[in-house]
N, C-alpha and C. Protein backbone atom coordinates (compact mmCIF):
# COMPACT_ATOMS: atom_id res chain seq x y z
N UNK A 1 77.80 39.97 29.35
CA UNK A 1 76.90 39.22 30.23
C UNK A 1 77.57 39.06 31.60
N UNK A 2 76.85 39.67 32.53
CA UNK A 2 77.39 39.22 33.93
C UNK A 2 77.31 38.23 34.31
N UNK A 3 78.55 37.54 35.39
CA UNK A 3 78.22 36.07 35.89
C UNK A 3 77.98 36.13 36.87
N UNK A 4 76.80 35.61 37.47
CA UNK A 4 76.29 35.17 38.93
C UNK A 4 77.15 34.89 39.61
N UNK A 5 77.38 35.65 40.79
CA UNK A 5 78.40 35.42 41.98
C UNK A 5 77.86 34.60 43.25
N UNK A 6 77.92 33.60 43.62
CA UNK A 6 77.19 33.11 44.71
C UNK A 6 77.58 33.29 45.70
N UNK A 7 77.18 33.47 46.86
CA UNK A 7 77.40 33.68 48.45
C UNK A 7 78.13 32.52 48.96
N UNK A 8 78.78 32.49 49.55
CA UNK A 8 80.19 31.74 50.41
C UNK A 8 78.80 31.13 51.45
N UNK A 9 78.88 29.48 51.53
CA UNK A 9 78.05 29.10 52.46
C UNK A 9 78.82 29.27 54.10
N UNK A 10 78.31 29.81 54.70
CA UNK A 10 79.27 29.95 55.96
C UNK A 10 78.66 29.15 56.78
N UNK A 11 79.09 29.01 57.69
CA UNK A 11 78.47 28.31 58.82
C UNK A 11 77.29 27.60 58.23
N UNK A 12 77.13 27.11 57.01
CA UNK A 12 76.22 25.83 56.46
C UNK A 12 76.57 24.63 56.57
N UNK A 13 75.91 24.09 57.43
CA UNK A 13 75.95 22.35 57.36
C UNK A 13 74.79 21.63 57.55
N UNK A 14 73.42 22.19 57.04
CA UNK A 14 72.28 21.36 56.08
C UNK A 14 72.09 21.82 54.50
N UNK A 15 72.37 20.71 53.84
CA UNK A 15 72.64 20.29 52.55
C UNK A 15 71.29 21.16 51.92
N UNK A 16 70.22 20.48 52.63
CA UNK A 16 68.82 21.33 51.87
C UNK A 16 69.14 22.87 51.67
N UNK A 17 69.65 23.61 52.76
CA UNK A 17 69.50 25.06 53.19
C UNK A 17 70.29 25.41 52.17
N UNK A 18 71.68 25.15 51.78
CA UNK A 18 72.58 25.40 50.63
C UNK A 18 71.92 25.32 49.50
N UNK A 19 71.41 24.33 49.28
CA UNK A 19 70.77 23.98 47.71
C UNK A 19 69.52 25.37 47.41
N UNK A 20 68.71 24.83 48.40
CA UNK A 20 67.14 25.76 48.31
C UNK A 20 67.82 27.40 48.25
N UNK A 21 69.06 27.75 49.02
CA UNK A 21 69.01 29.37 49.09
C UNK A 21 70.10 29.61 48.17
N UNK A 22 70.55 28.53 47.48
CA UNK A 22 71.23 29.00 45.82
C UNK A 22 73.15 29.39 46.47
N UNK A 23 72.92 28.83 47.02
CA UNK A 23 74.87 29.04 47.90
C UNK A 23 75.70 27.82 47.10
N UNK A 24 77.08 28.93 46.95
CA UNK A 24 78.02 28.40 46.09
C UNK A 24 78.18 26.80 46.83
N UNK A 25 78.55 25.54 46.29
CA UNK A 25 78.34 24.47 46.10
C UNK A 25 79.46 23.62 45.34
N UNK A 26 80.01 23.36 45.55
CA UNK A 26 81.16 22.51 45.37
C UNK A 26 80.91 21.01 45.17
N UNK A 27 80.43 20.60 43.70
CA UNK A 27 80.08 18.98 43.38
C UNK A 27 80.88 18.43 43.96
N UNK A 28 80.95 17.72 45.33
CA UNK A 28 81.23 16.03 45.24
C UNK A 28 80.67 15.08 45.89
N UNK A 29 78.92 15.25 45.07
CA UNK A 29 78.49 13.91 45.58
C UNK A 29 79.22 12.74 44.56
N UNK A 30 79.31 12.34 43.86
CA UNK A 30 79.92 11.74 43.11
C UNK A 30 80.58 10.64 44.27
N UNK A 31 81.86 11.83 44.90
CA UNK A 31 82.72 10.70 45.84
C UNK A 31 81.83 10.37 46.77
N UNK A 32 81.06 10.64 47.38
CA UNK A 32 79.88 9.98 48.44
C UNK A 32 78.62 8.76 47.80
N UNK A 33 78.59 9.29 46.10
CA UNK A 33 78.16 7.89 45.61
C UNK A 33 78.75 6.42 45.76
N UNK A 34 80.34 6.96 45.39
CA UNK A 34 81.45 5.68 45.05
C UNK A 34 81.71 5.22 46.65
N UNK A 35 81.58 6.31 48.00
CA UNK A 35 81.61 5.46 48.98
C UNK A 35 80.94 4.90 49.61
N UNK A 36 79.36 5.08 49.06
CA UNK A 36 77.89 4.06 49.42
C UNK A 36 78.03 2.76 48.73
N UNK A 37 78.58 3.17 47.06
CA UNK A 37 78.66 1.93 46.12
C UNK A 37 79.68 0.96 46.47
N UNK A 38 80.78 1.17 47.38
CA UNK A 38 81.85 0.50 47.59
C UNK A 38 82.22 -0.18 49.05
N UNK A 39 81.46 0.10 49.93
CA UNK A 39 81.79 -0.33 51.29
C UNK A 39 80.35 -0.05 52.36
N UNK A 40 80.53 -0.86 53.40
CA UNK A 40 79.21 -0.45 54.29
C UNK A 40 79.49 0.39 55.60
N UNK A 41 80.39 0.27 55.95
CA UNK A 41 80.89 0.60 57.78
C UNK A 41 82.47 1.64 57.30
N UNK A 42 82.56 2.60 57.88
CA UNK A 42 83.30 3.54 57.26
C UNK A 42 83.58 5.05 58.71
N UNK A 43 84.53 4.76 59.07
CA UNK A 43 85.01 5.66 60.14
C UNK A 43 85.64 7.22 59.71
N UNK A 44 85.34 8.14 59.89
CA UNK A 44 86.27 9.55 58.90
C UNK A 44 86.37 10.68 60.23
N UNK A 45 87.76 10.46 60.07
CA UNK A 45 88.11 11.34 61.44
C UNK A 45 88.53 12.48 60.34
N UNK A 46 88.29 13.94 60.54
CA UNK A 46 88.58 14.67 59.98
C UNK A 46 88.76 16.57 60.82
N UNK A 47 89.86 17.31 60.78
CA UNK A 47 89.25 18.29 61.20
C UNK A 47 88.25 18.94 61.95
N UNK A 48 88.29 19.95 62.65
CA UNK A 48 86.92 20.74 62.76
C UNK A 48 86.98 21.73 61.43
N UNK A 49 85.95 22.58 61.37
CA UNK A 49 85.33 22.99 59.51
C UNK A 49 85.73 22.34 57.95
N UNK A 50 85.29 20.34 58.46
CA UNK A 50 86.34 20.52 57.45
C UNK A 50 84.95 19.65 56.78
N UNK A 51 83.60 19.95 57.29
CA UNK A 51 82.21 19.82 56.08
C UNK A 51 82.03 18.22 56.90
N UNK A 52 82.18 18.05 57.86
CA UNK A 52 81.47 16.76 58.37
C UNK A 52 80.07 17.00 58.46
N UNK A 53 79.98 17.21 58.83
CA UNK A 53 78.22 17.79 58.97
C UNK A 53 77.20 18.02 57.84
N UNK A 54 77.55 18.77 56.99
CA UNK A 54 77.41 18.97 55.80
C UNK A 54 77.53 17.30 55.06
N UNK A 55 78.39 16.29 55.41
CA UNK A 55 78.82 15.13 54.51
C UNK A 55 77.08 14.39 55.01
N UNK A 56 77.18 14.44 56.35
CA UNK A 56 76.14 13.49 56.90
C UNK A 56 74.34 13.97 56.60
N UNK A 57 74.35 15.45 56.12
CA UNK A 57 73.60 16.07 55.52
C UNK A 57 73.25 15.60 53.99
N UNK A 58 74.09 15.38 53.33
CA UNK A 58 74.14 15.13 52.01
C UNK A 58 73.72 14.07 52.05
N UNK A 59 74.40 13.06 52.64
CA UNK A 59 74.12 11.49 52.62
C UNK A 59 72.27 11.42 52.98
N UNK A 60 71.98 11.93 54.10
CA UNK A 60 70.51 11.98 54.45
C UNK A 60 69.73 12.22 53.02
N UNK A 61 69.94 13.24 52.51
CA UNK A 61 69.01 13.39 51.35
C UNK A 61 69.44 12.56 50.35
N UNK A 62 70.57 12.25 50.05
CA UNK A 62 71.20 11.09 49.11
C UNK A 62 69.94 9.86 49.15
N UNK A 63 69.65 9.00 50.66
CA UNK A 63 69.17 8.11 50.62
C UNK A 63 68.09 7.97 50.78
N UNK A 64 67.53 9.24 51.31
CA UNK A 64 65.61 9.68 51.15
C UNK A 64 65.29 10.21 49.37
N UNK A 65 66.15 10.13 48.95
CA UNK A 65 65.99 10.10 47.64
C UNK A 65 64.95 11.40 47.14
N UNK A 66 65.80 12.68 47.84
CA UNK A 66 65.13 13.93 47.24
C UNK A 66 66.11 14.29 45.86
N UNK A 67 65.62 13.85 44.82
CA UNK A 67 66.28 14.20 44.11
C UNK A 67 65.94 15.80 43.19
N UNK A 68 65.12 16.42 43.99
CA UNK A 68 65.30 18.37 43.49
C UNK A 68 66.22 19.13 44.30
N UNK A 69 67.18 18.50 44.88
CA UNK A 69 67.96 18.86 45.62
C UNK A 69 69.35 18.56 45.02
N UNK A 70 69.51 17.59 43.98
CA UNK A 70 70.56 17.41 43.34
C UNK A 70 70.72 17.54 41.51
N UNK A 71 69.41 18.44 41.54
CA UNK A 71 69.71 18.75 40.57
C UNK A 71 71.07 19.40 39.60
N UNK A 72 71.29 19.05 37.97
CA UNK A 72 72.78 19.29 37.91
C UNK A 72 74.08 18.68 38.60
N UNK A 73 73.71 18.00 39.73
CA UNK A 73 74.63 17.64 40.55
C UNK A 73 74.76 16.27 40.19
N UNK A 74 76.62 15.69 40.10
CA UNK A 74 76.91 14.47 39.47
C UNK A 74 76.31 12.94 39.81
N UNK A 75 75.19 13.13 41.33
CA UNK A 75 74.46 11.98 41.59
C UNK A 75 73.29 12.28 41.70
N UNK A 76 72.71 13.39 40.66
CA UNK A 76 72.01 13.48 40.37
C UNK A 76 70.55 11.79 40.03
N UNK A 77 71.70 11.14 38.64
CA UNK A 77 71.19 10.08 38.45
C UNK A 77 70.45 9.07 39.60
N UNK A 78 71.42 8.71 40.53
CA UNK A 78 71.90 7.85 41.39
C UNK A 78 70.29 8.57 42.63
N UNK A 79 70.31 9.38 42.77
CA UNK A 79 69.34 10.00 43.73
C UNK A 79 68.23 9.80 43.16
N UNK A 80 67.71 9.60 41.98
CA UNK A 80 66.35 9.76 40.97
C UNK A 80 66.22 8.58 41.49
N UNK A 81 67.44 7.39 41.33
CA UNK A 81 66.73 5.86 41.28
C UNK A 81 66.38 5.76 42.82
N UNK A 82 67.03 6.54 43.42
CA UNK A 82 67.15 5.97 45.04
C UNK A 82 65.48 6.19 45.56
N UNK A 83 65.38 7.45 44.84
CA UNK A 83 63.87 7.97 45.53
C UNK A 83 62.68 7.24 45.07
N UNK A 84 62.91 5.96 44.51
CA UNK A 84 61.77 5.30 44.21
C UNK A 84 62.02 3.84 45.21
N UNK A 85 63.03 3.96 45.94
CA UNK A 85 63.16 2.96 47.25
C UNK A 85 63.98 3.43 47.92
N UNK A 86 63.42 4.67 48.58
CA UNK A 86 63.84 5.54 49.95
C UNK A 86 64.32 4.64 51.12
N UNK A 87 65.59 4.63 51.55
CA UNK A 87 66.35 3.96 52.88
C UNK A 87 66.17 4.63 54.07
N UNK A 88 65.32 3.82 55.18
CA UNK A 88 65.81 4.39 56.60
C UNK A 88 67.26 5.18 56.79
N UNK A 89 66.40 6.31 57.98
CA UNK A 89 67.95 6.97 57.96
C UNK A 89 67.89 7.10 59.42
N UNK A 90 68.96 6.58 60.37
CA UNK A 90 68.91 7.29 61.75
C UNK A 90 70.15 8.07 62.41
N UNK A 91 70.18 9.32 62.12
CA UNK A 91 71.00 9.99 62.46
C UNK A 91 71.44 10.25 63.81
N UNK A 92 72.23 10.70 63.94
CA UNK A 92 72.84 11.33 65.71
C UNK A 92 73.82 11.82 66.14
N UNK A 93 73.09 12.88 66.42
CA UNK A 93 74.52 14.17 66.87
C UNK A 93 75.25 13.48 67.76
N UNK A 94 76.44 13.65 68.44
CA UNK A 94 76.38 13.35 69.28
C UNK A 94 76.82 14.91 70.07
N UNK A 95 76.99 15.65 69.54
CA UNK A 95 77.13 16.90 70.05
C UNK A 95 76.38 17.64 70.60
N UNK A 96 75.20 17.31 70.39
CA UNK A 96 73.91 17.84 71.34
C UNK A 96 72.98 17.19 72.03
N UNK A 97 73.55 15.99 72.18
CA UNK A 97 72.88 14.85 72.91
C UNK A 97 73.74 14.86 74.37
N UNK A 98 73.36 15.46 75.42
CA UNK A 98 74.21 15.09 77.11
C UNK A 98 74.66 13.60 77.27
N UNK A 99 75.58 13.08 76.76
CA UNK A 99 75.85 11.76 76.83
C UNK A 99 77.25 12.06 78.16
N UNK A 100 77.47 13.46 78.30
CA UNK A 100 79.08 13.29 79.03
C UNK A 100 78.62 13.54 80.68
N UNK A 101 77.23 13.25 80.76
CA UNK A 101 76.74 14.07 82.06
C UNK A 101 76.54 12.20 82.89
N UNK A 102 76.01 12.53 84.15
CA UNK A 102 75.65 11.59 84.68
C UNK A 102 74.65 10.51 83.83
N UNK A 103 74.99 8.73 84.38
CA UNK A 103 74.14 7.56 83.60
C UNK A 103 73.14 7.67 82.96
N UNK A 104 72.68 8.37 83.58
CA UNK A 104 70.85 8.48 83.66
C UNK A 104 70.27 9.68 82.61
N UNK A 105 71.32 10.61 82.77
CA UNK A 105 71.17 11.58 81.98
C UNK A 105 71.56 11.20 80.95
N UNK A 106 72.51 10.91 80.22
CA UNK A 106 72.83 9.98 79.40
C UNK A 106 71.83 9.40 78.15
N UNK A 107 71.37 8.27 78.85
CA UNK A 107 70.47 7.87 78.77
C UNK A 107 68.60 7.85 78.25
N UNK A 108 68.50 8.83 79.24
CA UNK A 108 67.22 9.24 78.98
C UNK A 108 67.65 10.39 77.78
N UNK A 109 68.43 11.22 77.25
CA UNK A 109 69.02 12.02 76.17
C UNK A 109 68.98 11.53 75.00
N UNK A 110 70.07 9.89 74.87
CA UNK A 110 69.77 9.57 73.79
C UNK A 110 68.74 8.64 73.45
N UNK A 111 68.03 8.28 74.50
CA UNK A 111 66.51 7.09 74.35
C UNK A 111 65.46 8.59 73.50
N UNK A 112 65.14 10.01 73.97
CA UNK A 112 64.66 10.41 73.79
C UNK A 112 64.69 10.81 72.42
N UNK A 113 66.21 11.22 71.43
CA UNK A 113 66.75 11.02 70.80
C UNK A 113 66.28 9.89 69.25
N UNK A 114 66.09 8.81 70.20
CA UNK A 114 65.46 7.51 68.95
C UNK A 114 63.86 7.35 68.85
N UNK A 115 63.69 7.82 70.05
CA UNK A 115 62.00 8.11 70.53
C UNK A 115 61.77 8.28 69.25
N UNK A 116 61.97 9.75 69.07
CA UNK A 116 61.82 10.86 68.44
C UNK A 116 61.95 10.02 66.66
N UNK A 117 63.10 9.84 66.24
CA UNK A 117 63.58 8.76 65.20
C UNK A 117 62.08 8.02 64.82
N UNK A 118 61.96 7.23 66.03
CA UNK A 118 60.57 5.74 65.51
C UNK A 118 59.56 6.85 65.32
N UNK A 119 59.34 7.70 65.41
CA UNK A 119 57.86 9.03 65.65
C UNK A 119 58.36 9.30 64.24
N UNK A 120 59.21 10.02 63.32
CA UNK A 120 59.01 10.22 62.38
C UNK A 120 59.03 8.88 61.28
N UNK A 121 58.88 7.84 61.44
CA UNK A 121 58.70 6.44 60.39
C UNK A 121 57.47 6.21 60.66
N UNK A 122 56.84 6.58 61.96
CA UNK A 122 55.51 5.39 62.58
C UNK A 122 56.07 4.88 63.23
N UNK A 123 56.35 4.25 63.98
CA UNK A 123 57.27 3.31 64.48
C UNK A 123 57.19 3.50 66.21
N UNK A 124 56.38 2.42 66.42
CA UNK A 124 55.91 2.42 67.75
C UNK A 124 57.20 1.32 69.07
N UNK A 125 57.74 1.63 69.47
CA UNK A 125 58.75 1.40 70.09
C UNK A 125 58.67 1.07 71.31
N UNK A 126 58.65 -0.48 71.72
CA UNK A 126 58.00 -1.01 73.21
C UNK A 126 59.46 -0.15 74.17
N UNK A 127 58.59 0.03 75.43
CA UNK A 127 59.26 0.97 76.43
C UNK A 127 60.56 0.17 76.85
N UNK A 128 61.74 0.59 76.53
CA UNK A 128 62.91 0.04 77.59
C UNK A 128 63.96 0.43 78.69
N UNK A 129 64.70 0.11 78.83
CA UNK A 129 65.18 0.67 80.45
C UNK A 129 66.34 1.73 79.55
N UNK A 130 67.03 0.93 78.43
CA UNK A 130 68.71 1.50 78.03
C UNK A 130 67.98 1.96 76.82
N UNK A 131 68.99 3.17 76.25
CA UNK A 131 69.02 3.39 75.07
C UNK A 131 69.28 2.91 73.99
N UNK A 132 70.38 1.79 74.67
CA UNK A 132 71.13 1.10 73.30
C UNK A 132 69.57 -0.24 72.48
N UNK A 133 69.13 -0.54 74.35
CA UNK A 133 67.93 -1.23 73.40
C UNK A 133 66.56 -0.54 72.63
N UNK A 134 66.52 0.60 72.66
CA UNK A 134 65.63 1.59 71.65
C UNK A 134 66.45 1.39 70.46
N UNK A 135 67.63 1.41 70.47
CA UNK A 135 68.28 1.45 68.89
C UNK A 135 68.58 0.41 68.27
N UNK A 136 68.42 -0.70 69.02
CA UNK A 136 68.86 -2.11 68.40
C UNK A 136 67.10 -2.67 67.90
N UNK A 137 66.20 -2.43 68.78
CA UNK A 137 64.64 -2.24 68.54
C UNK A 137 64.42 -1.71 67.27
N UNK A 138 64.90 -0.05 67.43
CA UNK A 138 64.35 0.67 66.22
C UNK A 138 65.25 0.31 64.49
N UNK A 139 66.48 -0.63 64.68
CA UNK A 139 66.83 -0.92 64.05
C UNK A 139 66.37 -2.30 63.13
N UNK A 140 66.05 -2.84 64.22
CA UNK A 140 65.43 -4.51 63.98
C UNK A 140 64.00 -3.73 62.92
N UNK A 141 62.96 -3.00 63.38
CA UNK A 141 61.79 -2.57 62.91
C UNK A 141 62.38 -1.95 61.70
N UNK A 142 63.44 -1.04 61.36
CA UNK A 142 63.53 -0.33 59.74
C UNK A 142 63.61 -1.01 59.01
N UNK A 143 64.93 -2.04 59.75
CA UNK A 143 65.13 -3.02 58.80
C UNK A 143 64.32 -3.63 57.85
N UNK A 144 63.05 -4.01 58.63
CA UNK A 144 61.99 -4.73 57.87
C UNK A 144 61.58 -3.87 56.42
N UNK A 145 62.08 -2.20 56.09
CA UNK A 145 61.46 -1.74 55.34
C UNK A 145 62.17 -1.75 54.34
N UNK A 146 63.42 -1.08 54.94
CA UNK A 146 64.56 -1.25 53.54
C UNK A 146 65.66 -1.66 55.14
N UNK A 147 67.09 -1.65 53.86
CA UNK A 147 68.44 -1.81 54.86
C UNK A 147 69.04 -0.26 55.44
N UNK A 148 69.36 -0.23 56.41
CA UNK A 148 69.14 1.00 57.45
C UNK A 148 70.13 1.83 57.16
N UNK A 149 70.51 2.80 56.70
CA UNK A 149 71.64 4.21 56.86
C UNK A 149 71.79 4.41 58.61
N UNK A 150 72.81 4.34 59.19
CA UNK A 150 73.10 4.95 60.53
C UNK A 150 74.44 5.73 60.08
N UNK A 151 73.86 6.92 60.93
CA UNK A 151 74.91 7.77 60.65
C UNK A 151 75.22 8.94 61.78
N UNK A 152 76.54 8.49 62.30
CA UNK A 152 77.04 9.07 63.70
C UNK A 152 77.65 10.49 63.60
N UNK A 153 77.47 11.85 63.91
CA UNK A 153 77.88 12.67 63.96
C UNK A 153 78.43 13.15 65.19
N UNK A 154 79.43 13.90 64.77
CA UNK A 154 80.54 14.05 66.03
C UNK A 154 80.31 13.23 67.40
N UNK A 155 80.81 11.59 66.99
CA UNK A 155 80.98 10.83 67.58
C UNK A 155 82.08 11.06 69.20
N UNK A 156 83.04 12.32 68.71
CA UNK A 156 83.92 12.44 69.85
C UNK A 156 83.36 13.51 70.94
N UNK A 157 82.17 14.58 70.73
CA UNK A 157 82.15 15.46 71.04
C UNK A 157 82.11 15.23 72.82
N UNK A 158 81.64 14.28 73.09
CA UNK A 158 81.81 13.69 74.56
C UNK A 158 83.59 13.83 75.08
N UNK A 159 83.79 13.03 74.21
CA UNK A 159 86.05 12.96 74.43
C UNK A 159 86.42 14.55 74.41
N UNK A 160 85.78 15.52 73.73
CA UNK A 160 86.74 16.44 73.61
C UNK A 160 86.14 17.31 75.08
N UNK A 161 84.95 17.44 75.16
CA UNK A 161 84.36 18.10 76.57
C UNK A 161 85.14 18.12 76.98
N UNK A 162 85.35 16.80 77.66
CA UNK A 162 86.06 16.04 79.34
C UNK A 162 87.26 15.22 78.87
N UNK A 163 88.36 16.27 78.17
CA UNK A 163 89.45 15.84 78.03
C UNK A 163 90.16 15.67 79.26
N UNK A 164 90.16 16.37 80.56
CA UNK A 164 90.65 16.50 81.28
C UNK A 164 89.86 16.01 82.76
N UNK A 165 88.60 15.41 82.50
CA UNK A 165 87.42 14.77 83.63
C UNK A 165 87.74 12.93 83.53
N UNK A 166 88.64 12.55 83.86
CA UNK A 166 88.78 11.33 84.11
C UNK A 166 87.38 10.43 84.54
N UNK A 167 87.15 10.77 84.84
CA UNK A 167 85.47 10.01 85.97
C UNK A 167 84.20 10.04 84.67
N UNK A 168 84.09 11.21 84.23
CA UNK A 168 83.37 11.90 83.04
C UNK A 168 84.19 10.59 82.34
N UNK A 169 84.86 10.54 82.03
CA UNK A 169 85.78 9.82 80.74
C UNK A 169 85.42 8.21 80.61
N UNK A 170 85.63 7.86 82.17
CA UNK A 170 84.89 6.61 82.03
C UNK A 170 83.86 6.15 81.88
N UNK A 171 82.32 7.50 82.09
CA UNK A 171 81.61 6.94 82.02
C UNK A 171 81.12 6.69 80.33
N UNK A 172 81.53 7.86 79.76
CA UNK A 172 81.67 8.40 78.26
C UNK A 172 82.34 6.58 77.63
N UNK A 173 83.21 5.71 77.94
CA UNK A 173 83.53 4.68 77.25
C UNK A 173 82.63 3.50 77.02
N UNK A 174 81.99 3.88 78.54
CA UNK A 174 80.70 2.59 78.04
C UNK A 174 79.22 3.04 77.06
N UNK A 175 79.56 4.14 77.22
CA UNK A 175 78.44 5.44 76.19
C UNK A 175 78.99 4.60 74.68
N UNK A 176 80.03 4.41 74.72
CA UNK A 176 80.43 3.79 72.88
C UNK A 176 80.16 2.56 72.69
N UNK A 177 80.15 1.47 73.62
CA UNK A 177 80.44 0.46 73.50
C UNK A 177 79.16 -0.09 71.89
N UNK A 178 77.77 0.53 72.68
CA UNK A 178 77.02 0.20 71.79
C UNK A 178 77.03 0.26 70.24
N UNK A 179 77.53 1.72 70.12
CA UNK A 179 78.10 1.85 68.60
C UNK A 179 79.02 1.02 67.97
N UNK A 180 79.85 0.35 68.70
CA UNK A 180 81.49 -0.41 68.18
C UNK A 180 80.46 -1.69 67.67
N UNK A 181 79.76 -2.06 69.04
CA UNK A 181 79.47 -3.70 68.95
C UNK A 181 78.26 -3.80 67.44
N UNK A 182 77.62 -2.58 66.88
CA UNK A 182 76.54 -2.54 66.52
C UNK A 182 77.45 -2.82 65.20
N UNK A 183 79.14 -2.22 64.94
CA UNK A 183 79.64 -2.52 63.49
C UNK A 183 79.56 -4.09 63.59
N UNK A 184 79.40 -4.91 64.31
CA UNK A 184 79.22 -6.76 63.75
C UNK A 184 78.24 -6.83 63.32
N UNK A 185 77.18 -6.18 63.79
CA UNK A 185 75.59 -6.75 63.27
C UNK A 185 75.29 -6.10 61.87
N UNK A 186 76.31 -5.85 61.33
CA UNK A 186 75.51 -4.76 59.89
C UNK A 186 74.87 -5.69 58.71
N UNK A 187 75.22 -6.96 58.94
CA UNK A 187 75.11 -8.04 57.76
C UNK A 187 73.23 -8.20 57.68
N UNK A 188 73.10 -7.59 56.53
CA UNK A 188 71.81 -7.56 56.65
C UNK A 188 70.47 -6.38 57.06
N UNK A 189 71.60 -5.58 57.17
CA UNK A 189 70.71 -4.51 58.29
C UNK A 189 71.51 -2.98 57.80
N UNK A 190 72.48 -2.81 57.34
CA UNK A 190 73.22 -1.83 56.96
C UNK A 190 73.22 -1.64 55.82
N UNK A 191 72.80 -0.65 54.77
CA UNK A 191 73.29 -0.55 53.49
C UNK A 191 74.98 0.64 53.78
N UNK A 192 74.50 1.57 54.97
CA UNK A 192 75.83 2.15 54.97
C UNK A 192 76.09 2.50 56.84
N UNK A 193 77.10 2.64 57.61
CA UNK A 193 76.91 2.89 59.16
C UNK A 193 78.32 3.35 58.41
N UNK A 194 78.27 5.14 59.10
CA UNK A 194 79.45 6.13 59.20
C UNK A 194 79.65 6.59 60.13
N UNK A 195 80.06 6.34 61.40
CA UNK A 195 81.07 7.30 62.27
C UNK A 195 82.14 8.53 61.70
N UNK A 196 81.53 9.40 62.41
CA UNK A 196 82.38 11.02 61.57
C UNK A 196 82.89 11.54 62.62
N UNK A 197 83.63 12.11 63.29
CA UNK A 197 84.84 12.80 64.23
C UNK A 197 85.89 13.62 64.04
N UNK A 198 86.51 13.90 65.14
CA UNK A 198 87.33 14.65 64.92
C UNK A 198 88.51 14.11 65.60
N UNK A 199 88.71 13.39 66.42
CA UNK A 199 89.75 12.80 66.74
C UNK A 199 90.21 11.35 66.23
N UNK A 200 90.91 10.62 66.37
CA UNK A 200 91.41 8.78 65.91
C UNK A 200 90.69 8.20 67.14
N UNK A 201 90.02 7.43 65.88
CA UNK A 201 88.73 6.52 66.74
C UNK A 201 90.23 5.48 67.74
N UNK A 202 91.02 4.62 67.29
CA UNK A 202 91.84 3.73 67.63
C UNK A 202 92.50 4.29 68.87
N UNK A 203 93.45 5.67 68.57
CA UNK A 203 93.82 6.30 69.86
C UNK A 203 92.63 6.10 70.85
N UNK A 204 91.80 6.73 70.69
CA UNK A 204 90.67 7.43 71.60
C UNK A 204 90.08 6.30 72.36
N UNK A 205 89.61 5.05 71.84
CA UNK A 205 88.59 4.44 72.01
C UNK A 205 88.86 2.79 71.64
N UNK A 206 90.38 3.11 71.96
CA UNK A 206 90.92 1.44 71.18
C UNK A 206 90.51 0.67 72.40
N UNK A 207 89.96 0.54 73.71
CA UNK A 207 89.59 -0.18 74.42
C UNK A 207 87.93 -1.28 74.35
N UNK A 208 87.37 -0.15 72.98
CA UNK A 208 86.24 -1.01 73.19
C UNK A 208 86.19 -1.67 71.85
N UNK A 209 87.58 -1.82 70.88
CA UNK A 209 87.51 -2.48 69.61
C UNK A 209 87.91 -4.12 69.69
């Protein structure tokens, strides 16, 4: 009897695309169960290829509770129960969002960004000047449904651009502030908030902790 050889996921980092096109797969939701079940606010500086993307992928379907996507797979269980009280999820690159460009640009990038977010819930979102108040808005509104998943992807990709743009650099620090201050408010409003990176949040960004 021959054994099925599966294809090396390469350059995969949506969880669905792996599962649905049958690519080799490496169980460990398991450890992404035990770190939903165990803590809320959770920073993971890690590598580049080292499956960040892919983690924040997993987690998304983890808490929309598709569970034909984890079939066989060790949270399997854990996904069945979830999908009968599906959690807000608001994700964000930050790698393809212009946050390292001028205020404004900035701005209108990631407001457009959450726009987009309240459009797939329903979620009608009174007009504001900053971005950070679209997300503290669109957060206050999920809340009401379940407790909110936020989940930050390549949080540094701004720092690594304009390693060397001082001016760029400063404006990029008040670009975070919102994220830092948003880890106090989780009481109530967070079932999980992950910042994922590639550099040390503390080095990088110890000014706005």
């Amino acid at each position: 009897m021959t054994r099925e050889i599966k294809a090396l996921p390469i350059g995969i980092s949506i969880f669905s695309n792996n599962r649905e096109r049958n690519y080799l797969y490496i169980d460990k939701t398991h450890i992404l169960q035990n770190l939903i079940m165990q803590g809320e606010c959770y920073f993971l500086a890690r590598p580049r290829r080292f499956g960040k993307s892919l983690t924040i992928s997993t987690l998304e379907a983890m808490f929309a509770g598709k569970s034909d996507l984890f079939r066989d797979l060790k949270a399997e269980p854990w996904v069945q129960k979830q999908s009968q009280n599906p959690a807000p999820v608001i994700t964000l690159d930050l790698s393809g969002i212009r946050i390292y460009h001028s205020a404004d640009e900035r701005n209108t990038s990631l407001s457009k960004e959450l726009l987009d977010i309240a459009h797939e819930y329903d979620i009608n979102l009174e007009e504001e000047k900053y971005a950070s108040d679209y997300l503290i808005q669109l957060l206050a509104k999920l809340s009401k449904i379940n407790q909110v998943v936020l989940l930050i992807d390549e949080y540094d990709a701004p720092i690594i651009n304009n390693l060397h743009e001082k001016i760029k650099q400063n404006r990029i620090e008040k670009s975070y502030v919102i994220f830092i201050v948003l880890l106090n408010q989780k009481e109530n409003i967070y079932v999980l908030y992950l910042l994922l990176g590639y550099l040390n949040l503390q080095k990088q960004v110890y000014f706005l902790l």
